[in-house]
C-alpha atoms as a PDB file:
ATOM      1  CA  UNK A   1      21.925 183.158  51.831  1.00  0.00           C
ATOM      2  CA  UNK A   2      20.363 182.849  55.445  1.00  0.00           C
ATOM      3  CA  UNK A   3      16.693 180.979  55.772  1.00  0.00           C
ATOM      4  CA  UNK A   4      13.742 182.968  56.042  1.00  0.00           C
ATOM      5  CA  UNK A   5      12.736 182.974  59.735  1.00  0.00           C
ATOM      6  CA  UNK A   6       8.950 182.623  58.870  1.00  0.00           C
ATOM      7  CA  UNK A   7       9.935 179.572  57.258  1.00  0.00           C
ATOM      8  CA  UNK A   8      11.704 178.138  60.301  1.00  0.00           C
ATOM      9  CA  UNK A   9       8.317 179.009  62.435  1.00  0.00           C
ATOM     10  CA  UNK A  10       6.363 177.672  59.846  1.00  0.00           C
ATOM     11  CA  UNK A  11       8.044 174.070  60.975  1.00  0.00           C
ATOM     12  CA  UNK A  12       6.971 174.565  63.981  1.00  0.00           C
ATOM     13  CA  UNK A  13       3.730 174.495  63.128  1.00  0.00           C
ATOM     14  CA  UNK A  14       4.536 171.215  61.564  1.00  0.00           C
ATOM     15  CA  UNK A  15       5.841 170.280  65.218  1.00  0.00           C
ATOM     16  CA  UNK A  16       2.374 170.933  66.888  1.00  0.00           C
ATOM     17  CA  UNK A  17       0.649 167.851  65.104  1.00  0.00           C
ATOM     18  CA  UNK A  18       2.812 165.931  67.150  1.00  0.00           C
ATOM     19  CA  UNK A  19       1.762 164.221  70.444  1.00  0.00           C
ATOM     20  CA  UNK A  20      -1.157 165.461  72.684  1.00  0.00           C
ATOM     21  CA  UNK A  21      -3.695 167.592  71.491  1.00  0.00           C
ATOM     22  CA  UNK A  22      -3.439 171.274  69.937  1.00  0.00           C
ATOM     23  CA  UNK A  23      -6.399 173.306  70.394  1.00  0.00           C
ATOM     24  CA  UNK A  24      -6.234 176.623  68.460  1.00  0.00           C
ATOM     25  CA  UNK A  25      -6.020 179.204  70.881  1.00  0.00           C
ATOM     26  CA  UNK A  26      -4.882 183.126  70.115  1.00  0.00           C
ATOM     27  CA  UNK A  27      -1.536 183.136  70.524  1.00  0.00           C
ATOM     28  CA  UNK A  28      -1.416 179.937  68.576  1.00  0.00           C
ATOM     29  CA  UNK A  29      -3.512 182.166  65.817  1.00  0.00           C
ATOM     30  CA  UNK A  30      -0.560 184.740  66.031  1.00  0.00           C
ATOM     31  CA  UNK A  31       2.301 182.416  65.490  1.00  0.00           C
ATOM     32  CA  UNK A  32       0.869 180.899  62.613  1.00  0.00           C
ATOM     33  CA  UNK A  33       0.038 185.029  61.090  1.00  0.00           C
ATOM     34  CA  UNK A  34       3.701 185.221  61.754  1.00  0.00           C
ATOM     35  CA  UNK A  35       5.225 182.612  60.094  1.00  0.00           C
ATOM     36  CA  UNK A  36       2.897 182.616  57.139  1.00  0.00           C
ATOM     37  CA  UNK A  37       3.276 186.423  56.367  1.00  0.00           C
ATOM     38  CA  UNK A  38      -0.161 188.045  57.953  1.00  0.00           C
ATOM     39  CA  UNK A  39      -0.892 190.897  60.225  1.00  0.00           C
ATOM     40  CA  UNK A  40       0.155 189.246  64.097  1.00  0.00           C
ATOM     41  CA  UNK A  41      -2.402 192.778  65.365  1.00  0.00           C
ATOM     42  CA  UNK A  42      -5.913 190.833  64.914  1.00  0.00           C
ATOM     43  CA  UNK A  43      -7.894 193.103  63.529  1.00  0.00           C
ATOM     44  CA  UNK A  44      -5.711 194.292  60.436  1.00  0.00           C
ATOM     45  CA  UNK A  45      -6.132 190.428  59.294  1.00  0.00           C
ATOM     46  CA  UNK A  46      -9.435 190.036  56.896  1.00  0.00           C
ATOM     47  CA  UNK A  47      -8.513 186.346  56.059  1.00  0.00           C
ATOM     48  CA  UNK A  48      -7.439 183.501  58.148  1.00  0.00           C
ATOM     49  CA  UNK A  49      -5.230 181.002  56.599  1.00  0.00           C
ATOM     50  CA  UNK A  50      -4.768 178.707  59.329  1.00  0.00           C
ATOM     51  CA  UNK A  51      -4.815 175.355  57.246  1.00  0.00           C
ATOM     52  CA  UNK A  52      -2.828 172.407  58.244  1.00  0.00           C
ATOM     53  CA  UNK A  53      -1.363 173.205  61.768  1.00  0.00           C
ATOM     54  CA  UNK A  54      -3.027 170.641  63.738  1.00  0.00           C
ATOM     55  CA  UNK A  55      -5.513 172.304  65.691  1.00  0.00           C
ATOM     56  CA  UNK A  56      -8.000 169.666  67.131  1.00  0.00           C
ATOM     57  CA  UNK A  57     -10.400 172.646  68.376  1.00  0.00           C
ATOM     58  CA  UNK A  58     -11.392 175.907  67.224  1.00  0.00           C
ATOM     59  CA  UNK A  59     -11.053 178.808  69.533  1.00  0.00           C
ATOM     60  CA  UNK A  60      -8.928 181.891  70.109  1.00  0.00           C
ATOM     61  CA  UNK A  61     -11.003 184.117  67.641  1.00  0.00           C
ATOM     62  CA  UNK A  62     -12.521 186.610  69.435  1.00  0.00           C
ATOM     63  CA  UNK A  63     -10.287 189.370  68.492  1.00  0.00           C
ATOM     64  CA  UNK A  64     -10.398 188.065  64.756  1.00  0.00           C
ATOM     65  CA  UNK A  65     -14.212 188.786  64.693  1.00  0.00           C
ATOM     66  CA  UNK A  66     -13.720 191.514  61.342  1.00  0.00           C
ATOM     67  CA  UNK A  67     -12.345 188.538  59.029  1.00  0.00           C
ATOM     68  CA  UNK A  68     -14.048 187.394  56.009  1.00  0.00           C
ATOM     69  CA  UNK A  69     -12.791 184.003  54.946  1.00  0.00           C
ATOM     70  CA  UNK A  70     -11.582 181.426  57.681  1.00  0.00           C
ATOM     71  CA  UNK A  71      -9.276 178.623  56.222  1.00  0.00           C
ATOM     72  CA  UNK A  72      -9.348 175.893  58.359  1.00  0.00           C
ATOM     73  CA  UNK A  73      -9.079 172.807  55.838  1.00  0.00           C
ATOM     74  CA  UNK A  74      -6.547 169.877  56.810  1.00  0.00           C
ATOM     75  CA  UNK A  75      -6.887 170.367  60.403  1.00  0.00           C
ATOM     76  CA  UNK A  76      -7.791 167.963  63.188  1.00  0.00           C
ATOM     77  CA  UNK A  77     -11.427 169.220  64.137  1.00  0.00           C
ATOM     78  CA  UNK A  78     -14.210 167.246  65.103  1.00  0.00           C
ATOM     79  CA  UNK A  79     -16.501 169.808  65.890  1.00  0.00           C
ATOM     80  CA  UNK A  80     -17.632 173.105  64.368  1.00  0.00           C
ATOM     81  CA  UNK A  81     -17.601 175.373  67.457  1.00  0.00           C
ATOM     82  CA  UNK A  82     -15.950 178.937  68.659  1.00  0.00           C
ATOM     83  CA  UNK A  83     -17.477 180.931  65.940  1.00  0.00           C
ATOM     84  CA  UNK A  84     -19.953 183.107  67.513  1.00  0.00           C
ATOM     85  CA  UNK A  85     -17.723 186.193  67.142  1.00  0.00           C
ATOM     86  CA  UNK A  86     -17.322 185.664  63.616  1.00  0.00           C
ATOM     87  CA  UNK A  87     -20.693 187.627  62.180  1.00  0.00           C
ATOM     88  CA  UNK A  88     -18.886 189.008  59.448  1.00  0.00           C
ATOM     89  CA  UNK A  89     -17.632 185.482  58.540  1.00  0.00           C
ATOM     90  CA  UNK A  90     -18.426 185.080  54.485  1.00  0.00           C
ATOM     91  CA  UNK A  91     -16.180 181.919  53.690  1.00  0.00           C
ATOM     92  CA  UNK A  92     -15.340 179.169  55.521  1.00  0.00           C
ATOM     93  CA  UNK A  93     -13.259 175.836  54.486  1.00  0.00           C
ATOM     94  CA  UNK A  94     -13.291 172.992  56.784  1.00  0.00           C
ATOM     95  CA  UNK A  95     -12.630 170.338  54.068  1.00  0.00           C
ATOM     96  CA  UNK A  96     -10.660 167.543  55.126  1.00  0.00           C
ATOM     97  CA  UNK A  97     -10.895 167.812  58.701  1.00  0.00           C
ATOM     98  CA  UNK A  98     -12.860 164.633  61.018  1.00  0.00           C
ATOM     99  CA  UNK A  99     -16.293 166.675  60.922  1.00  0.00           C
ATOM    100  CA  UNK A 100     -19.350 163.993  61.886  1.00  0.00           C
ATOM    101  CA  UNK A 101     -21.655 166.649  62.178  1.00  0.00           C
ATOM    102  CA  UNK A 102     -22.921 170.301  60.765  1.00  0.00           C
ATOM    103  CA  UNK A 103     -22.791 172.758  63.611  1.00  0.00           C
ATOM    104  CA  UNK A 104     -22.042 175.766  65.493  1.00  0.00           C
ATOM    105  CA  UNK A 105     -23.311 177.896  62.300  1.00  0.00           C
ATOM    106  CA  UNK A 106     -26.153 179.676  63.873  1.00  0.00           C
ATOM    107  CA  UNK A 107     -24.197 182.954  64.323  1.00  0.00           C
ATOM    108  CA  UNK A 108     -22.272 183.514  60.948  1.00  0.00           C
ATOM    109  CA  UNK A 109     -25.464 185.255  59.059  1.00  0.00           C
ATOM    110  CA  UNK A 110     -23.110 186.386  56.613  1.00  0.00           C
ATOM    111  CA  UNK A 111     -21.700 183.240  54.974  1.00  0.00           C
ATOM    112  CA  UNK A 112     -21.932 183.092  51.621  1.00  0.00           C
ATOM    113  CA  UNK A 113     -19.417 179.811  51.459  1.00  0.00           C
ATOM    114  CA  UNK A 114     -19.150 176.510  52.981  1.00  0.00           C
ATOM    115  CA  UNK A 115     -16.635 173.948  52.227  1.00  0.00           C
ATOM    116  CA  UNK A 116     -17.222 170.838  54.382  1.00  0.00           C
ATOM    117  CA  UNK A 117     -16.012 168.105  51.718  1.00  0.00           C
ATOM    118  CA  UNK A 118     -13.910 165.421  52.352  1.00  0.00           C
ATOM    119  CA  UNK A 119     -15.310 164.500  56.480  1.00  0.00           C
ATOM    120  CA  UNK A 120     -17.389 162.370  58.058  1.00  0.00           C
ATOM    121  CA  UNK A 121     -20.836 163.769  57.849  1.00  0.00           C
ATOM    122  CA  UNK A 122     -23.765 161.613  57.391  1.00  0.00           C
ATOM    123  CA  UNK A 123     -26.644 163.911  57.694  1.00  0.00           C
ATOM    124  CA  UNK A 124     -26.897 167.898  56.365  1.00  0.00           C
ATOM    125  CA  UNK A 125     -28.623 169.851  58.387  1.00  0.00           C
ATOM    126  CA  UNK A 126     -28.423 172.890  60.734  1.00  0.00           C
ATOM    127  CA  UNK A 127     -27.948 175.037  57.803  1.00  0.00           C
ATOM    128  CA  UNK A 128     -31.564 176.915  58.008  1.00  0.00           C
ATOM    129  CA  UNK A 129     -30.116 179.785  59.356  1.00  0.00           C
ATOM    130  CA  UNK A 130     -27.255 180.364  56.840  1.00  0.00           C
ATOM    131  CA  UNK A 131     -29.896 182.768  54.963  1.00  0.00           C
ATOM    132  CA  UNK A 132     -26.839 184.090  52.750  1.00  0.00           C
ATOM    133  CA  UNK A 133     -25.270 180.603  51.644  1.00  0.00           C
ATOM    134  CA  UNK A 134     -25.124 180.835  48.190  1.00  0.00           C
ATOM    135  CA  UNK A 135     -22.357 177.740  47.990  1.00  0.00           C
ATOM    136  CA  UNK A 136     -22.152 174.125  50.081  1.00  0.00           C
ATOM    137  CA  UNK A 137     -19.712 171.870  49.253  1.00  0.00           C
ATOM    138  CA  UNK A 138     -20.232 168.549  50.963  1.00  0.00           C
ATOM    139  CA  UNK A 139     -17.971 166.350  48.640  1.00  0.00           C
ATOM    140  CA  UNK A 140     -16.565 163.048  49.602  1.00  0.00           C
ATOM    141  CA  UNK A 141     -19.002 162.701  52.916  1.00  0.00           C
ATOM    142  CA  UNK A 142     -20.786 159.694  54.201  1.00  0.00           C
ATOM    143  CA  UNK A 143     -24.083 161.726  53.553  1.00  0.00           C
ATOM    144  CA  UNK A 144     -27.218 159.561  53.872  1.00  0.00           C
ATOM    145  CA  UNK A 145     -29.618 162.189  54.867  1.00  0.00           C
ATOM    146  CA  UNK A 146     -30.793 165.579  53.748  1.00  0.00           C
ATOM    147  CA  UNK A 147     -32.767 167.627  56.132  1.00  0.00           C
ATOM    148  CA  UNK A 148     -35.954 168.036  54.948  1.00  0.00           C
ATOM    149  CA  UNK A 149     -36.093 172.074  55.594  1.00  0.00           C
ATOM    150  CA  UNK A 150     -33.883 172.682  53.015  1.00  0.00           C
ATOM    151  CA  UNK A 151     -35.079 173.998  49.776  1.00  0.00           C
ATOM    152  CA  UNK A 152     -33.262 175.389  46.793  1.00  0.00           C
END
């Protein structure tokens, strides 16, 4: 019985967290739908499972900008940034990633869901926008300050 091909591309992914820096880029995005059994045409895709490959930036999604959920947990981000396309965006998971800071929200109006446990924030804030967010997970931060504009 031959090995699944997707599984052999999936340890490539496993390849890309080694060395110099992997910034998530489309065709990155489209290897990793590939290998892990989604749509490689963008805009068929509704979720992004893109957990664990490495990345160190987020970019690449413009032609993504119908998904829902964006699973980005495991990663090697430092910033929250390249979402601006995503206005549809209603989950997002960037748990266990090197996060110091809450940003680069403004434009997801939509997101109902926000996993950001398990980084290195120390202040939450920059959520005042996020009119929808019905769930924040901050878990396993270094949190020592709470905005003061947010209200329950």
């Amino acid at each position: 019985v031959g090995e699944d091909p997707r599984v052999a591309e999936l340890d490539n992914c496993r390849d890309w967290t080694i060395g110099e820096p992997r910034p998530m880029c489309e065709t990155a995005i489209r290897k990793v739908c590939s290998a892990r059994g989604q749509y490689e045409t963008p805009h068929l895709n509704d979720c992004l499972y893109l957990q664990m490959c490495g990345f160190t930036s987020i970019g690449g999604l413009q032609a993504y900008s119908g998904i829902h959920s964006l699973f980005l947990m495991s990663n090697q981000l430092h910033r929250i940034e390249g979402l601006e396309c995503l206005c549809r965006l209603r989950m997002l998971y960037l748990n266990s990633n090197g996060l110091t800071h809450i940003e680069g929200l403004q434009h997801c109006k939509n997101l109902e869901y926000l996993n950001i446990s398990n980084n290195r924030i120390r202040t939450v804030m920059n959520l005042e926008e996020l009119t929808s967010l019905k769930t924040l997970i901050v878990a396993n931060n270094h949190i020592c300050n709470i905005a003061s504009d947010l209200s329950p």
